[in-house]
C-alpha atoms as a PDB file:
ATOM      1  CA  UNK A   1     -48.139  34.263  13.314  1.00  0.00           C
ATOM      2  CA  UNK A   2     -47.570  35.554  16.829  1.00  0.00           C
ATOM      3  CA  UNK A   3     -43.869  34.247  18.337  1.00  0.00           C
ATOM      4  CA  UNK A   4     -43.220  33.403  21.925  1.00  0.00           C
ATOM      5  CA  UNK A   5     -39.643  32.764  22.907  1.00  0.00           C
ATOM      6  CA  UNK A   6     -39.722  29.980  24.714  1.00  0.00           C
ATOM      7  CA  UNK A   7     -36.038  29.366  25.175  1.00  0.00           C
ATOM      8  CA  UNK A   8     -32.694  31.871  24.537  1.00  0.00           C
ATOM      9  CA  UNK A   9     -29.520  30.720  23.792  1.00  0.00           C
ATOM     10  CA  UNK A  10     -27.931  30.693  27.209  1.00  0.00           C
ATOM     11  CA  UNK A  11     -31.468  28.302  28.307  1.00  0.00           C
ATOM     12  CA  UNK A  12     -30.428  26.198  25.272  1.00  0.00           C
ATOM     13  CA  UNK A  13     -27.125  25.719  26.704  1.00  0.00           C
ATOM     14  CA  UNK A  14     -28.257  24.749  29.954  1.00  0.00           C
ATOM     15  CA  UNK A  15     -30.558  22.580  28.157  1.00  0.00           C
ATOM     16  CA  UNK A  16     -28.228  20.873  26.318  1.00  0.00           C
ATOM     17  CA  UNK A  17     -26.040  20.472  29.538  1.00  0.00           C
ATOM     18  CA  UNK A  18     -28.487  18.826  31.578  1.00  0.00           C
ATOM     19  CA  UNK A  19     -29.423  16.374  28.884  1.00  0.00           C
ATOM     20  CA  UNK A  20     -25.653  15.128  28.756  1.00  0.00           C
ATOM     21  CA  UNK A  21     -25.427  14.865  32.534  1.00  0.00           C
ATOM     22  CA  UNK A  22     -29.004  12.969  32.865  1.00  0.00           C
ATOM     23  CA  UNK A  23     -27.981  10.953  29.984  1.00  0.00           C
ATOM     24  CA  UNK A  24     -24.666   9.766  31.339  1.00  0.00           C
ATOM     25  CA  UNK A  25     -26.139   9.221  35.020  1.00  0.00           C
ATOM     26  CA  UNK A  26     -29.399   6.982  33.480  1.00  0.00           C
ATOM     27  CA  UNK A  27     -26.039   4.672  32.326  1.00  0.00           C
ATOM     28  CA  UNK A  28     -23.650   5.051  34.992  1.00  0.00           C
ATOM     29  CA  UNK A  29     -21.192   6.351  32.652  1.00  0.00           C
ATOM     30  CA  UNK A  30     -20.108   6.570  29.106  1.00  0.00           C
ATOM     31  CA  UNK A  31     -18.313   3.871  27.968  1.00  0.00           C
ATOM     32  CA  UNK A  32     -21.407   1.689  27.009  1.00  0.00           C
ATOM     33  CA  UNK A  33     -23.162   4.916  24.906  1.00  0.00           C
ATOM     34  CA  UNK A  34     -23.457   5.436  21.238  1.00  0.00           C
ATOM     35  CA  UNK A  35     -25.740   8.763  20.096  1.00  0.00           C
ATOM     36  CA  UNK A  36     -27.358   8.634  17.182  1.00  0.00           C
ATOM     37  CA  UNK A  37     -29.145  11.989  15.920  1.00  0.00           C
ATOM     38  CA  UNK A  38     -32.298  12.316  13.743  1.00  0.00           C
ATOM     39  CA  UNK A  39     -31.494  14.425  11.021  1.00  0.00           C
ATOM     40  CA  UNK A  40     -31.296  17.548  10.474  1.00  0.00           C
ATOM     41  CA  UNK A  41     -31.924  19.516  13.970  1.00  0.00           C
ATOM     42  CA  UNK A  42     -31.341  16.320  15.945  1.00  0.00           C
ATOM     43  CA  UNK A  43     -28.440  15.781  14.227  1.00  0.00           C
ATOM     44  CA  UNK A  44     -27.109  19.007  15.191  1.00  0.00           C
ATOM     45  CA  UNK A  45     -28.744  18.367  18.976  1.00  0.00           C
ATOM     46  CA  UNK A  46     -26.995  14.778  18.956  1.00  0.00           C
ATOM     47  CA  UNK A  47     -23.389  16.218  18.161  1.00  0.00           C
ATOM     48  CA  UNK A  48     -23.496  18.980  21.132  1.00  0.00           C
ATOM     49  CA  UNK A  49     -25.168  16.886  23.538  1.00  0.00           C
ATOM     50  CA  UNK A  50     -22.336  14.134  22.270  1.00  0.00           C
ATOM     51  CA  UNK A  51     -19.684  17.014  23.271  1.00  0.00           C
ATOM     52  CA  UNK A  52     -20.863  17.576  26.505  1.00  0.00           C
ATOM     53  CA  UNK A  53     -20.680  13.937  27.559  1.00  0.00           C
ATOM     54  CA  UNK A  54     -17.213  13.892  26.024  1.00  0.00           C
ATOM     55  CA  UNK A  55     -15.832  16.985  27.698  1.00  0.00           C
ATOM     56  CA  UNK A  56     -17.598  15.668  30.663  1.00  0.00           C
ATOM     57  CA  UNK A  57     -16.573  11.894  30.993  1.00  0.00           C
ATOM     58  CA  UNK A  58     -12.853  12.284  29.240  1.00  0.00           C
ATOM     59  CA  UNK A  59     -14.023   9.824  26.269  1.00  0.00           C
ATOM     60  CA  UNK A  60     -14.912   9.807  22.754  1.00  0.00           C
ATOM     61  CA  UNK A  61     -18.885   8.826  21.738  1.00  0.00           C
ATOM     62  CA  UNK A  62     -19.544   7.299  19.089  1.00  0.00           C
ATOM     63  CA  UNK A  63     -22.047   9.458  16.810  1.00  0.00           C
ATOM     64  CA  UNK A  64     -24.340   8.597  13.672  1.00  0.00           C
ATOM     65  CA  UNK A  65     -27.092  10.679  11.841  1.00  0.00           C
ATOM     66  CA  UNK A  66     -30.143   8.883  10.504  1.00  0.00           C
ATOM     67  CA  UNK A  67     -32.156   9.565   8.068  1.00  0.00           C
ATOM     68  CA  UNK A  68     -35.613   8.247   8.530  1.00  0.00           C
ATOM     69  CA  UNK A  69     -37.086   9.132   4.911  1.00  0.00           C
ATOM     70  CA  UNK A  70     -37.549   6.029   3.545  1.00  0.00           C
ATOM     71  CA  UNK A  71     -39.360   4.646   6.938  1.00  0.00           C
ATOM     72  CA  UNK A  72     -41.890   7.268   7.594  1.00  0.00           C
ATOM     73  CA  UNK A  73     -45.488   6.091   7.054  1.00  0.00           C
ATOM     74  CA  UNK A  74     -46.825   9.574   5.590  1.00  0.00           C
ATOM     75  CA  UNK A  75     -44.916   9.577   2.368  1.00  0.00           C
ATOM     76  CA  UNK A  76     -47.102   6.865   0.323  1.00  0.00           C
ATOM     77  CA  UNK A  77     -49.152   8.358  -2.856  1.00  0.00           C
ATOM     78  CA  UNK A  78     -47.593  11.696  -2.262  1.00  0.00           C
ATOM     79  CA  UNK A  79     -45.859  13.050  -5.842  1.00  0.00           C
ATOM     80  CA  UNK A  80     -43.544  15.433  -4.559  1.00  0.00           C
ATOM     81  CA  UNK A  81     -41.231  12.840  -2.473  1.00  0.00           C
ATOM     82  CA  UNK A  82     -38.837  14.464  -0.390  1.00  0.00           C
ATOM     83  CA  UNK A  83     -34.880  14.503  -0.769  1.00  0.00           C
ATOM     84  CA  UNK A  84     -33.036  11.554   0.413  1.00  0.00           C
ATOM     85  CA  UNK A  85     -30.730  12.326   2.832  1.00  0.00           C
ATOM     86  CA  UNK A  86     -27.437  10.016   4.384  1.00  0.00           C
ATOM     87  CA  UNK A  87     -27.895   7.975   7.288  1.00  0.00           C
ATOM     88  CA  UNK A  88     -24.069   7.748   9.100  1.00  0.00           C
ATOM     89  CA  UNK A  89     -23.186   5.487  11.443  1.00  0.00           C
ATOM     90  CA  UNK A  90     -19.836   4.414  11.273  1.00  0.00           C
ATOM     91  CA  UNK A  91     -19.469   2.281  14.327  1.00  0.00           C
ATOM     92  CA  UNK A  92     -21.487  -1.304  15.639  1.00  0.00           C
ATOM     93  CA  UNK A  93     -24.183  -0.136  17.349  1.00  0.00           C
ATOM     94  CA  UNK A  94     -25.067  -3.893  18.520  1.00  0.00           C
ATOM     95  CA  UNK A  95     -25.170  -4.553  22.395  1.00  0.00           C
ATOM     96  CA  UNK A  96     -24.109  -0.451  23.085  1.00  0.00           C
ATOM     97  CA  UNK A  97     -27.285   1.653  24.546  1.00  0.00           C
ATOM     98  CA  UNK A  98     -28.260   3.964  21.782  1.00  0.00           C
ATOM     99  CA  UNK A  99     -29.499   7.380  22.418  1.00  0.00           C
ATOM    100  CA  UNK A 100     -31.921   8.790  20.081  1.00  0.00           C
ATOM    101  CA  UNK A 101     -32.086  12.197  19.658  1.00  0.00           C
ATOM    102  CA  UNK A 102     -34.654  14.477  18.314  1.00  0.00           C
ATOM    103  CA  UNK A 103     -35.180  18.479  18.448  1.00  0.00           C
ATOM    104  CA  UNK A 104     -38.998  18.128  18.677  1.00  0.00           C
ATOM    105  CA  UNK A 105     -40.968  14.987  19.751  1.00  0.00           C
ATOM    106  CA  UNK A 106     -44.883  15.423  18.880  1.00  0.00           C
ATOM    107  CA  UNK A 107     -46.866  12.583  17.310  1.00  0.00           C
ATOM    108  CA  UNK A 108     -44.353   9.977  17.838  1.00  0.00           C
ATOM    109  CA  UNK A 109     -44.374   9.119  14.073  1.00  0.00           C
ATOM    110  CA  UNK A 110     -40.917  10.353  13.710  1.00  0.00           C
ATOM    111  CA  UNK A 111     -39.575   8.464  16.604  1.00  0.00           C
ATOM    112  CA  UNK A 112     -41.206   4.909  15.299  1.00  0.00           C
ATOM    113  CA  UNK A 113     -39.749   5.213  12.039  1.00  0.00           C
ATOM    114  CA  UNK A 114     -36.183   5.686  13.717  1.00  0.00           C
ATOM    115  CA  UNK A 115     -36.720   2.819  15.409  1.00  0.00           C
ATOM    116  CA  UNK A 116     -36.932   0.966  12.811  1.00  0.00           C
ATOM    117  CA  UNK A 117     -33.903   2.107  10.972  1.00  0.00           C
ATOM    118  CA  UNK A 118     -31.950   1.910  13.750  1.00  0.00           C
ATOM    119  CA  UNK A 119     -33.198  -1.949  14.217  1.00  0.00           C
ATOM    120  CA  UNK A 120     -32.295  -2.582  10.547  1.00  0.00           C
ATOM    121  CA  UNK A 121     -28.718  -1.894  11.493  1.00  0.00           C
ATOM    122  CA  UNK A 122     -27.974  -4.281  14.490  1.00  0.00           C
ATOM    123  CA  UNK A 123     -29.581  -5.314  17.594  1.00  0.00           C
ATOM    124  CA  UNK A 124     -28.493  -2.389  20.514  1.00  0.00           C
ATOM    125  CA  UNK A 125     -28.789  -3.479  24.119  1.00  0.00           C
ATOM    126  CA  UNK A 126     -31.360  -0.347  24.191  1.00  0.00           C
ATOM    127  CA  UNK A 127     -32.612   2.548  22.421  1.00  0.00           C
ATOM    128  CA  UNK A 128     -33.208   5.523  24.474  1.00  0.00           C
ATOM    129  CA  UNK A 129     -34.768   9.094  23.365  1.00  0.00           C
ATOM    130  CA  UNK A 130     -33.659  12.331  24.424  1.00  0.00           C
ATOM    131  CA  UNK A 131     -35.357  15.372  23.267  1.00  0.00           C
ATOM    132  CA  UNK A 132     -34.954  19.178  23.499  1.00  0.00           C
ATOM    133  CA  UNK A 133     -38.869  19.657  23.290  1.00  0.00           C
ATOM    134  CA  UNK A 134     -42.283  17.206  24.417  1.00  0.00           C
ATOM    135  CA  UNK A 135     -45.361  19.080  22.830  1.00  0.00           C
ATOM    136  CA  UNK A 136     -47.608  16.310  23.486  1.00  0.00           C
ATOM    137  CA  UNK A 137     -50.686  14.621  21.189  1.00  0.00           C
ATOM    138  CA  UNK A 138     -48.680  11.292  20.796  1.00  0.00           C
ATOM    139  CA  UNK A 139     -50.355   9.184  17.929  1.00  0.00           C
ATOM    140  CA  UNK A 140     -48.753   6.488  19.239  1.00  0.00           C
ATOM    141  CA  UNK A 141     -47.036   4.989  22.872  1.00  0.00           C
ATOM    142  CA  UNK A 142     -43.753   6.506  22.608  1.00  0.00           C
ATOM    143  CA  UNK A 143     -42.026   8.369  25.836  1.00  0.00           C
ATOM    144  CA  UNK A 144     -38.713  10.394  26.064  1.00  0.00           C
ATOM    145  CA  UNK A 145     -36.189   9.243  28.935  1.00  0.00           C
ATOM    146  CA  UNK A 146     -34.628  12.648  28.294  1.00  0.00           C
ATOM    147  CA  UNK A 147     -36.732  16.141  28.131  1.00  0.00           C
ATOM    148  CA  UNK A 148     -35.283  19.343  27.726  1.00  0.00           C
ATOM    149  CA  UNK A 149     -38.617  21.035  28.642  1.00  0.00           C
ATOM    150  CA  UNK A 150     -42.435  20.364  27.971  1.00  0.00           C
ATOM    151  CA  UNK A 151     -44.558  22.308  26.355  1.00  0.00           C
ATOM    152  CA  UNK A 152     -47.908  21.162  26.283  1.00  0.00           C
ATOM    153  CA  UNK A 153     -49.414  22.766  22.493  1.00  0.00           C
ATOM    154  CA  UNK A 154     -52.412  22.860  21.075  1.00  0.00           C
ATOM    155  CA  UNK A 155     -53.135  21.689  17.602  1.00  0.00           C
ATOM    156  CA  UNK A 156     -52.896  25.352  16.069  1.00  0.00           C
ATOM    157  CA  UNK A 157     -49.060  25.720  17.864  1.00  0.00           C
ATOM    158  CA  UNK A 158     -46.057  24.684  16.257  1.00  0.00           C
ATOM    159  CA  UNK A 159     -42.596  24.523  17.644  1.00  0.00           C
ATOM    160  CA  UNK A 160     -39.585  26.161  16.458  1.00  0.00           C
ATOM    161  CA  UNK A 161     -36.430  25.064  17.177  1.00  0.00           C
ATOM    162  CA  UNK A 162     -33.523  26.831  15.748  1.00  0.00           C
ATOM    163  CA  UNK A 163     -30.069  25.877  16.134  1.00  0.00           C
ATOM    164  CA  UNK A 164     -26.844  28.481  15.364  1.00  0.00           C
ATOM    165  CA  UNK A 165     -25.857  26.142  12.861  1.00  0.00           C
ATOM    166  CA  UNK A 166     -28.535  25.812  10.516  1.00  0.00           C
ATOM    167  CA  UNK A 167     -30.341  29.309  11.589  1.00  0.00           C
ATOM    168  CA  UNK A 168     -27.685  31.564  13.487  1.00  0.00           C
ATOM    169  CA  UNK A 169     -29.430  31.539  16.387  1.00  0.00           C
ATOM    170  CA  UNK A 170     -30.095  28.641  19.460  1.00  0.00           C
ATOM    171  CA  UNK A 171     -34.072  29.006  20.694  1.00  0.00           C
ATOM    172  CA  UNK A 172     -37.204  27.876  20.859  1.00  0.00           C
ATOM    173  CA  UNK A 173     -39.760  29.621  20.014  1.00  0.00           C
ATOM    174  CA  UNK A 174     -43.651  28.911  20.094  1.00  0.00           C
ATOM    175  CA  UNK A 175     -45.507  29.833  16.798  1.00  0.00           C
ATOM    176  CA  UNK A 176     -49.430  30.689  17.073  1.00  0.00           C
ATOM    177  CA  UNK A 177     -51.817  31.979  14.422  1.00  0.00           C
ATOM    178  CA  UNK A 178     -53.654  34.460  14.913  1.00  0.00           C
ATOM    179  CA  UNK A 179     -56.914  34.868  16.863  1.00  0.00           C
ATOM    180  CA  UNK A 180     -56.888  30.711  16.648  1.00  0.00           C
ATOM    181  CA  UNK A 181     -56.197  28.997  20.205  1.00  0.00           C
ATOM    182  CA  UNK A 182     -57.716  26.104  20.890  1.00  0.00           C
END
């Protein structure tokens, strides 16, 4: 596998700050928001961008992790199921405008099953998506309304995002194999 760093820690802060200010002027303000974090990385993504806005707009947001296991569509007929996981979201999220947040948004698989989770747990005025990375080859017609950066991949790429606290480190890196580019 041949690594490119894509982004270092100080462009992963910088990241991370201009998704919070985009966010909060896309909804004049913070009062009406409520971020919600895919887990695990987006988790992690949700709570610092959630931070940001905080530090930014003198107010708490409300925060929730979701875990998506149980609604993803590749699971069926496979024997080793994976680990269940918690989904918490300790506040209404009806009528607020829910960010969604991902590390990595790819197929768009990921993102439709979060959907509907979050729609099995009230009726939000809207769901948007922020992500730190757009790689492209949707399956299906999802769009972010927050991008950290695009990287347009091929089918042999994979992107790595790490995060200091799961991997000690924040960056992105872009993972090739090879002798294999498409």
């Amino acid at each position: 596998m041949v690594k490119q760093h894509v982004i270092d820690s100080k462009g992963f802060a910088r990241t991370v700050n201009r998704l919070a200010h985009e966010i909060i002027e896309r909804n004049k303000g913070a009062e009406t928001i409520g971020i919600v974090g895919i887990r695990t990385r987006g988790d992690f993504l949700a709570h610092r961008i959630a931070q940001k806005i905080s530090q930014m707009e003198n107010i708490t947001i409300p925060i929730g992790s979701l875990d998506i296991t149980l609604y993803r569509d590749d699971l069926r007929g496979k024997i080793n199921q994976p680990q269940l996981k918690t989904t918490d979201i300790l506040y209404d999220i009806a009528n607020k405008n829910i960010v969604l947040v991902d590390d990595v948004l790819f197929t768009g698989r990921t993102v439709r099953s979060a959907l509907n989770a979050l729609m099995d747990l009230g009726r939000p005025a809207s769901i948007q998506l922020a992500v730190m990375i757009d790689r492209g080859h949707r399956q299906l017609p999802i769009k972010a309304d927050f991008v950290g950066k695009n990287i347009p991949t091929s089918f042999q790429q994979q992107i790595q995002v790490l995060m200091s606290e799961i991997d000690g480190e924040d960056s992105v890196y872009l993972l090739e194999t090879e002798g294999g580019n498409e």
